[in-house]
Protein backbone atom coordinates (compact mmCIF):
# COMPACT_ATOMS: atom_id res chain seq x y z
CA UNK A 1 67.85 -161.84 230.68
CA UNK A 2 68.60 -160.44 233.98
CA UNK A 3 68.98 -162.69 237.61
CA UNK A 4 68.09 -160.88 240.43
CA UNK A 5 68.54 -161.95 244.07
CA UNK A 6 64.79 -160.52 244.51
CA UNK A 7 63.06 -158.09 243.57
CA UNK A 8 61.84 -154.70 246.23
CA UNK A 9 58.84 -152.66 245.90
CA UNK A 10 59.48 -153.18 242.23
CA UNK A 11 56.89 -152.41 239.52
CA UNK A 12 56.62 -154.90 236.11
CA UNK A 13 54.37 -154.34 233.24
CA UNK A 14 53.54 -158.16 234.17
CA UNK A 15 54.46 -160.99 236.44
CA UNK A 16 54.98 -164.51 235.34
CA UNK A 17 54.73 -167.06 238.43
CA UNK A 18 56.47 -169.83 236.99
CA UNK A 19 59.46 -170.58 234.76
CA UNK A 20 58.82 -174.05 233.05
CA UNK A 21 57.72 -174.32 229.54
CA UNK A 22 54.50 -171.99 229.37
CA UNK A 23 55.97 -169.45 231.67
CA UNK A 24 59.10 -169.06 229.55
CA UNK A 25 57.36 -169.25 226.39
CA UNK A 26 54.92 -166.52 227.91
CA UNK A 27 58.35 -164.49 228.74
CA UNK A 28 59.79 -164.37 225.32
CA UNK A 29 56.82 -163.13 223.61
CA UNK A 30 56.70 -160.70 225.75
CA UNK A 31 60.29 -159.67 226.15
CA UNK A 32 60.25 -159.41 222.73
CA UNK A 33 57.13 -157.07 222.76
CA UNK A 34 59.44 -154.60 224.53
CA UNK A 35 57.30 -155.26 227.94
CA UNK A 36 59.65 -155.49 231.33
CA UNK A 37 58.80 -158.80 232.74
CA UNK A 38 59.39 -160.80 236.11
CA UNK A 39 59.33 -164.20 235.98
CA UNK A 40 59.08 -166.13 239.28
CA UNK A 41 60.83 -169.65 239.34
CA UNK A 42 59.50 -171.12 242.23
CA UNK A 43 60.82 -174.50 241.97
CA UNK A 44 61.29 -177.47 239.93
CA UNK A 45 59.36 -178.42 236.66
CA UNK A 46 56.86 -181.14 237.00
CA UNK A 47 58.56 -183.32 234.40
CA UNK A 48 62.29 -182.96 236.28
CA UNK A 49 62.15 -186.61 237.23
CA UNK A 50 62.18 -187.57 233.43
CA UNK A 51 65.10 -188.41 231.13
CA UNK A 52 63.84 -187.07 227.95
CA UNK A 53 60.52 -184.99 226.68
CA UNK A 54 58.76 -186.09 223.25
CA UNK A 55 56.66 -184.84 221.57
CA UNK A 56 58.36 -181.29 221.55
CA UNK A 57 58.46 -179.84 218.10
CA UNK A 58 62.61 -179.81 217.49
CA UNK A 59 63.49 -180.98 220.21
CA UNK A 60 61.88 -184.66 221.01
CA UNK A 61 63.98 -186.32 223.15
CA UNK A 62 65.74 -183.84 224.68
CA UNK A 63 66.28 -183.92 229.00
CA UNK A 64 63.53 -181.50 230.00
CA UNK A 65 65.94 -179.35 231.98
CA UNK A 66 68.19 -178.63 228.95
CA UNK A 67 65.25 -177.11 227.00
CA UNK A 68 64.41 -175.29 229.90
CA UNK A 69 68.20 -174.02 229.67
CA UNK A 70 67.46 -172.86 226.29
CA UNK A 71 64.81 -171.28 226.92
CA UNK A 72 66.32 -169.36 229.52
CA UNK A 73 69.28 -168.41 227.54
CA UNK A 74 67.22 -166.85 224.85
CA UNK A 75 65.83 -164.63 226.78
CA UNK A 76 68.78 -162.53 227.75
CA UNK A 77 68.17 -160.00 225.33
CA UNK A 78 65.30 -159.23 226.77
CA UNK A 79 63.64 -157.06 229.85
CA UNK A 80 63.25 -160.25 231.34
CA UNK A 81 64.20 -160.78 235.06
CA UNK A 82 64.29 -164.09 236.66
CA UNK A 83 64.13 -164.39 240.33
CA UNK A 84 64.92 -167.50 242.14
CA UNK A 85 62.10 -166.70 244.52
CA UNK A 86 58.22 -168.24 245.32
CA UNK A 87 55.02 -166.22 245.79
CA UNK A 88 53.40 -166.52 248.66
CA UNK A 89 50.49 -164.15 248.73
CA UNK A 90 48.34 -162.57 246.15
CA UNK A 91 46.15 -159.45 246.10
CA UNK A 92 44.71 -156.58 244.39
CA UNK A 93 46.11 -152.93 245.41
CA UNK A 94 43.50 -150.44 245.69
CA UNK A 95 44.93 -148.97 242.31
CA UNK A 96 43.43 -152.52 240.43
CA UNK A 97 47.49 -153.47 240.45
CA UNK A 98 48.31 -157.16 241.41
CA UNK A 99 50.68 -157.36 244.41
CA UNK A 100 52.78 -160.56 245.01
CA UNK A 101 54.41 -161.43 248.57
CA UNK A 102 57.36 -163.33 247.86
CA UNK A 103 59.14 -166.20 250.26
CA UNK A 104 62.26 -163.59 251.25
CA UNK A 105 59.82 -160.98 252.20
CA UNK A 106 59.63 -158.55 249.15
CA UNK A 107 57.10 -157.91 247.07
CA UNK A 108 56.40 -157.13 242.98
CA UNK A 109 53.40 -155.86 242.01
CA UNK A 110 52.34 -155.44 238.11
CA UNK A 111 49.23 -154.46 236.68
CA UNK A 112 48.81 -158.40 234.51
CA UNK A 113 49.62 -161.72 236.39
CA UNK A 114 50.55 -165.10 233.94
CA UNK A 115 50.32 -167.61 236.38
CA UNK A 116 52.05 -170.58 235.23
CA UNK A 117 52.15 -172.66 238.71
CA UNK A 118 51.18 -176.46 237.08
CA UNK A 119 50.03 -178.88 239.15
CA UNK A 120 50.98 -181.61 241.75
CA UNK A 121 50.64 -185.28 241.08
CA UNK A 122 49.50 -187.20 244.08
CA UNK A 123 50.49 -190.89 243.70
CA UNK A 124 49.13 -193.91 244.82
CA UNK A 125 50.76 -195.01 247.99
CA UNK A 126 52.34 -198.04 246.83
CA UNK A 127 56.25 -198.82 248.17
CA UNK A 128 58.57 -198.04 245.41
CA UNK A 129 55.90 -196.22 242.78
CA UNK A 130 57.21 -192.84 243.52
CA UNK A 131 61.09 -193.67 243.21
CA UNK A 132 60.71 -194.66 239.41
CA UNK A 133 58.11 -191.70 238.69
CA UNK A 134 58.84 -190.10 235.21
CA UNK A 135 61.55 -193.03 235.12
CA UNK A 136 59.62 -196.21 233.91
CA UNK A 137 56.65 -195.15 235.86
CA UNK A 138 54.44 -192.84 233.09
CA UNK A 139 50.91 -191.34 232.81
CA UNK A 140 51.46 -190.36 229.62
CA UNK A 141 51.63 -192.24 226.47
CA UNK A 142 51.88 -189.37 224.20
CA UNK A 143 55.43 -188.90 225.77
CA UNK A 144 56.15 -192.40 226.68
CA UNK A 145 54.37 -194.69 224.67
CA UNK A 146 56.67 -195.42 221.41
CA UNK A 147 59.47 -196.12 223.58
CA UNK A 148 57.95 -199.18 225.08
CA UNK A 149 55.81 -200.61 222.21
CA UNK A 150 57.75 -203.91 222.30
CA UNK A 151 57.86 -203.38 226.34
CA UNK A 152 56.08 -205.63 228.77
CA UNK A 153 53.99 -202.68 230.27
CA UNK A 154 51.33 -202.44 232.74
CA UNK A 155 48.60 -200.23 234.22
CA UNK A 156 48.03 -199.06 237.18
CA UNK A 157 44.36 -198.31 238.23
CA UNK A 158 40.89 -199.80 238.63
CA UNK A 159 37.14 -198.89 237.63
CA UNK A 160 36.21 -196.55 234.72
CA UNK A 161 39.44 -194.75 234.66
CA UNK A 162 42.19 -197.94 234.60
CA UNK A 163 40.05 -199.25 232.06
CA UNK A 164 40.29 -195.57 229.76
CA UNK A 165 44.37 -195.62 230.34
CA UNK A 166 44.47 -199.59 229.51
CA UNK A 167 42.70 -198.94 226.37
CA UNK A 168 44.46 -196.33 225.61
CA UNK A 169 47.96 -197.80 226.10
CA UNK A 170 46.92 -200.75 224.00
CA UNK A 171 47.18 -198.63 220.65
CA UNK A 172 50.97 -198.24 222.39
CA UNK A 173 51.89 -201.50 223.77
CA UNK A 174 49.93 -205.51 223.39
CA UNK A 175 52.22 -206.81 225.72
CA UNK A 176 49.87 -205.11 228.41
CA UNK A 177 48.19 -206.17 231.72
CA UNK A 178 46.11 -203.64 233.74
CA UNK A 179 47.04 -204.83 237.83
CA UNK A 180 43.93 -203.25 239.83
CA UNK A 181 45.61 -203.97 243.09
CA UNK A 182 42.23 -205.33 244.58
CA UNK A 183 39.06 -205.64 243.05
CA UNK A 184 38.77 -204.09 239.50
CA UNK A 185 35.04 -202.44 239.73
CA UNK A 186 34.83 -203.51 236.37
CA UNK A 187 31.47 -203.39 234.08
CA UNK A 188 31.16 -206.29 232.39
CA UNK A 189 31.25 -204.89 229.09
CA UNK A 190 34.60 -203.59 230.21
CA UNK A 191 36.54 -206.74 231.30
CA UNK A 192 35.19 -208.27 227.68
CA UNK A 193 36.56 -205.37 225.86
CA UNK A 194 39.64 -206.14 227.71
CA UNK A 195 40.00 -209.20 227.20
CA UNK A 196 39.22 -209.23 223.25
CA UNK A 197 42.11 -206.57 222.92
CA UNK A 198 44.60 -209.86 224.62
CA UNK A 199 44.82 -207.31 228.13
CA UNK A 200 45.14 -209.07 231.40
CA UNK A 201 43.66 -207.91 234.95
CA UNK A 202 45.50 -208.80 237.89
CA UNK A 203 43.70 -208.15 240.63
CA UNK A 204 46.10 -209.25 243.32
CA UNK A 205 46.67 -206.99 246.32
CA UNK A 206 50.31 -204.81 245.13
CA UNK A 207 52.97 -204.65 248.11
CA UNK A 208 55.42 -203.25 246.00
CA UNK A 209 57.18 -202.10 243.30
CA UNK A 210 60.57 -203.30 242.36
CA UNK A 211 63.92 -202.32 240.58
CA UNK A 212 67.56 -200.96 239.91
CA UNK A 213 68.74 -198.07 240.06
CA UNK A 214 68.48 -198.38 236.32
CA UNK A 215 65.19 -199.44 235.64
CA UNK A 216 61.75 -200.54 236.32
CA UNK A 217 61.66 -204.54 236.76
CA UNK A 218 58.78 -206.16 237.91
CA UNK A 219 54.81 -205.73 240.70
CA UNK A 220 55.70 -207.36 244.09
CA UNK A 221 52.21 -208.67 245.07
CA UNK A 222 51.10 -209.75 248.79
CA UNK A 223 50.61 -213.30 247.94
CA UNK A 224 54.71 -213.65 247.33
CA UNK A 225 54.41 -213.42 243.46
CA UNK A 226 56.22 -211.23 240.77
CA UNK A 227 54.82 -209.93 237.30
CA UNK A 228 57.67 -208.66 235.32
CA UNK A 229 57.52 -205.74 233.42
CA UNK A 230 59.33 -202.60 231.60
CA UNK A 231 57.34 -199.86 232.26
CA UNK A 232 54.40 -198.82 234.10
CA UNK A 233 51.43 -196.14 233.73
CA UNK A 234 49.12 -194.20 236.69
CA UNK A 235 46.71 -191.63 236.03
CA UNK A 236 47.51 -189.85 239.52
CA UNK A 237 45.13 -187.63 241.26
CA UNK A 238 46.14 -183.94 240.89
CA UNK A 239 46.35 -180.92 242.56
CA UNK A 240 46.86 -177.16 242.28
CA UNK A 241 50.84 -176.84 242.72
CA UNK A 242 50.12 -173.28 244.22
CA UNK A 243 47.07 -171.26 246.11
CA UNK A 244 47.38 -167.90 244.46
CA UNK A 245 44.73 -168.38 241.65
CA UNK A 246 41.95 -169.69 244.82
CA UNK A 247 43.74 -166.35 246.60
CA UNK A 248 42.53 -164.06 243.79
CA UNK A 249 39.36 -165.53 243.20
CA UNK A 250 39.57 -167.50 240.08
CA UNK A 251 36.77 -169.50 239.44
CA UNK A 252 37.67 -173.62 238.57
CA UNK A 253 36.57 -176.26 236.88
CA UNK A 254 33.25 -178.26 238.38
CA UNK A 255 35.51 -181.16 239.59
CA UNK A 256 37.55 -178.46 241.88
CA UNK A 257 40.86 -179.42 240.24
CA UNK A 258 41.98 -177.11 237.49
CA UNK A 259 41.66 -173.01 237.01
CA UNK A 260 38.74 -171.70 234.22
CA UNK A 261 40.47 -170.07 231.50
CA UNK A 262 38.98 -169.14 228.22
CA UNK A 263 41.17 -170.10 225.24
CA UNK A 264 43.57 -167.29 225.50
CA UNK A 265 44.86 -168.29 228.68
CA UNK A 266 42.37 -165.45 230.72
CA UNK A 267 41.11 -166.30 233.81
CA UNK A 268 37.36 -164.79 235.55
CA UNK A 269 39.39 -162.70 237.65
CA UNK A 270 40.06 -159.28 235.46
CA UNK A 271 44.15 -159.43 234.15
CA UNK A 272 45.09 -162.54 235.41
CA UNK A 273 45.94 -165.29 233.05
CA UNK A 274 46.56 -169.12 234.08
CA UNK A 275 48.44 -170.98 231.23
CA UNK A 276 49.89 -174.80 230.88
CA UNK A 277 48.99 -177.59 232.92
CA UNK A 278 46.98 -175.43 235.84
CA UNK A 279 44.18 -175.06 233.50
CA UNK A 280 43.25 -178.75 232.06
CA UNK A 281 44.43 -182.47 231.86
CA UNK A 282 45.90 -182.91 228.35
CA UNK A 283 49.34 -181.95 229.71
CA UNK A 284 52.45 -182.06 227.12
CA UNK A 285 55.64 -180.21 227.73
CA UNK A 286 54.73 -178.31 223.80
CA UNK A 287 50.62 -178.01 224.98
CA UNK A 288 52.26 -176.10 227.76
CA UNK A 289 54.46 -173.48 225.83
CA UNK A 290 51.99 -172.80 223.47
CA UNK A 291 49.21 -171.55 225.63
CA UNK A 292 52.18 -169.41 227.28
CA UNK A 293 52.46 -167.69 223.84
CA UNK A 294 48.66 -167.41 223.22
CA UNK A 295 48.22 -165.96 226.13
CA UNK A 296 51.42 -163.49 226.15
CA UNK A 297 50.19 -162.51 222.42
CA UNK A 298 46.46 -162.10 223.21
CA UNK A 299 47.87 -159.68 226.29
CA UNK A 300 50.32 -157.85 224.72
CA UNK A 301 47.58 -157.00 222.25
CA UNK A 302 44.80 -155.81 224.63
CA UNK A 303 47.26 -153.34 226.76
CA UNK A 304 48.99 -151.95 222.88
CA UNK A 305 44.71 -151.05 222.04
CA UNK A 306 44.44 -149.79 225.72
CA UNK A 307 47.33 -147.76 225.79
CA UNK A 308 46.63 -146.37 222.53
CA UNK A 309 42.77 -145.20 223.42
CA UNK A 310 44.48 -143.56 226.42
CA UNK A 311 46.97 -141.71 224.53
């Protein structure tokens, strides 16, 4: 693996915008189809915030920025270039080639785009919420669940979808409340179900949340009182992290949130592939790295036929 400052006028055999799990996963199967890559690390990973990743085959527990570092590492062998760098713009050249405008000015072009961007969470404006964010505030029990299945753990949210995640968490954790912060636009069916599964609804106004620097401890609400607790789960809104798939004309999914992509990773735009968390809600580090390699694989295989017709 090569770092390069940025790159100039260069030409790739593909471009990878993003350089978490599925983008790097995406890199090494191609590196190691002899392909010369860029991959574009335009920031952060979504799961930075957190201590530890589960559910990753070999590597549960690990800090999500020392897989990352693995990942990176092996793929110095390869025609892979990293650039510190962001893409800015997107479009087609009039030879069908896809032409990136980075931040610094340059631009990369390539005739396949993997665009690996994720998404953005958008929290609910609640004081304190987004300091303990990936840090005993969770959306997802899959990755946080069996750590706090003796925890005192509640859910944030209201209507149909607090009463999916409180559901769901119960499986994890009994010792739960779901806290609607205002009126819980409950069914009735739902607040029975809840309450024959032992869950509690707090419907008190939230003013805050509270805690160390250490840990999660307890809901401020507006009326002066405290419910203590370990851990907390949101089902945020979300967002496209990045423009370029709306710049190139991808089609999304009816709900305007996520980018269409068949199960190969390929978008409706001809040669551009969208991979990881971009393209649905079930959203696991592992998820995330293997639809980087389905999609790298299923690619590498369509230009090898190409190339060999037009030999």
């Amino acid at each position: 693996m090569r770092r390069i400052p940025r790159p100039a006028m260069a030409h790739y055999d593909m471009i990878i915008v993003g350089a978490s799990n599925a983008g790097l996963s995406a890199a090494l199967v191609l590196g190691r189809a002899r392909r010369r890559v860029l991959v574009l690390d335009g920031g952060p990973a979504r799961n930075a915030p957190a201590f530890h990743s589960h559910s990753f085959f070999t590597r549960d527990g690990a800090a999500p920025q020392e897989i990352l570092r693995i990942g990176r590492e092996q793929l110095r062998p390869y025609q892979v270039e990293i650039c510190a760098d962001q893409a800015h713009q997107a479009r087609f050249t009039s030879t069908g080639d896809c032409e990136l405008t980075l931040g610094s000015g340059a631009t990369a072009t390539a005739a396949t785009l993997i665009l690996a961007t994720g998404v953005a969470d958008t929290l609910p404006e609640v004081p304190g919420l987004a300091d303990f964010w990936g840090r005993g505030i969770y959306h997802c029990p899959y990755c946080h669940g069996w750590e706090n299945r003796h925890s005192q753990v509640a859910v944030y949210g209201r209507g149909e979808a607090g009463y999916q995640q409180a559901v769901h968490l119960h499986h994890w954790s009994p010792r739960l409340t779901l806290c609607t912060d205002g009126p819980a636009d409950l069914a009735p069916a739902q607040r029975e179900h809840l309450q024959q599964l032992g869950v509690g609804v707090l419907e008190k106004p939230v003013k805050a949340i509270d805690g160390t620097a250490k840990c999660l401890c307890a809901i401020l609400f507006d009326d002066g009182s405290r419910q203590s607790l370990d851990a907390m789960f949101v089902r945020p809104v979300q967002r496209q992290r990045s423009d370029l798939a709306a710049q190139l004309g991808c089609a999304f999914t009816p709900d305007g949130v996520y980018v269409q992509a068949n199960e190969a990773g390929l978008t409706s735009v001809p040669n551009v592939y969208a991979v990881g968390d971009m393209t649905g809600p079930y959203q696991q580090a592992i998820l995330a790295a293997a639809s980087g390699t389905r999609a790298a694989a299923t690619l590498n295989n369509e230009l090898i036929f190409r190339d060999s017709v037009a030999a």
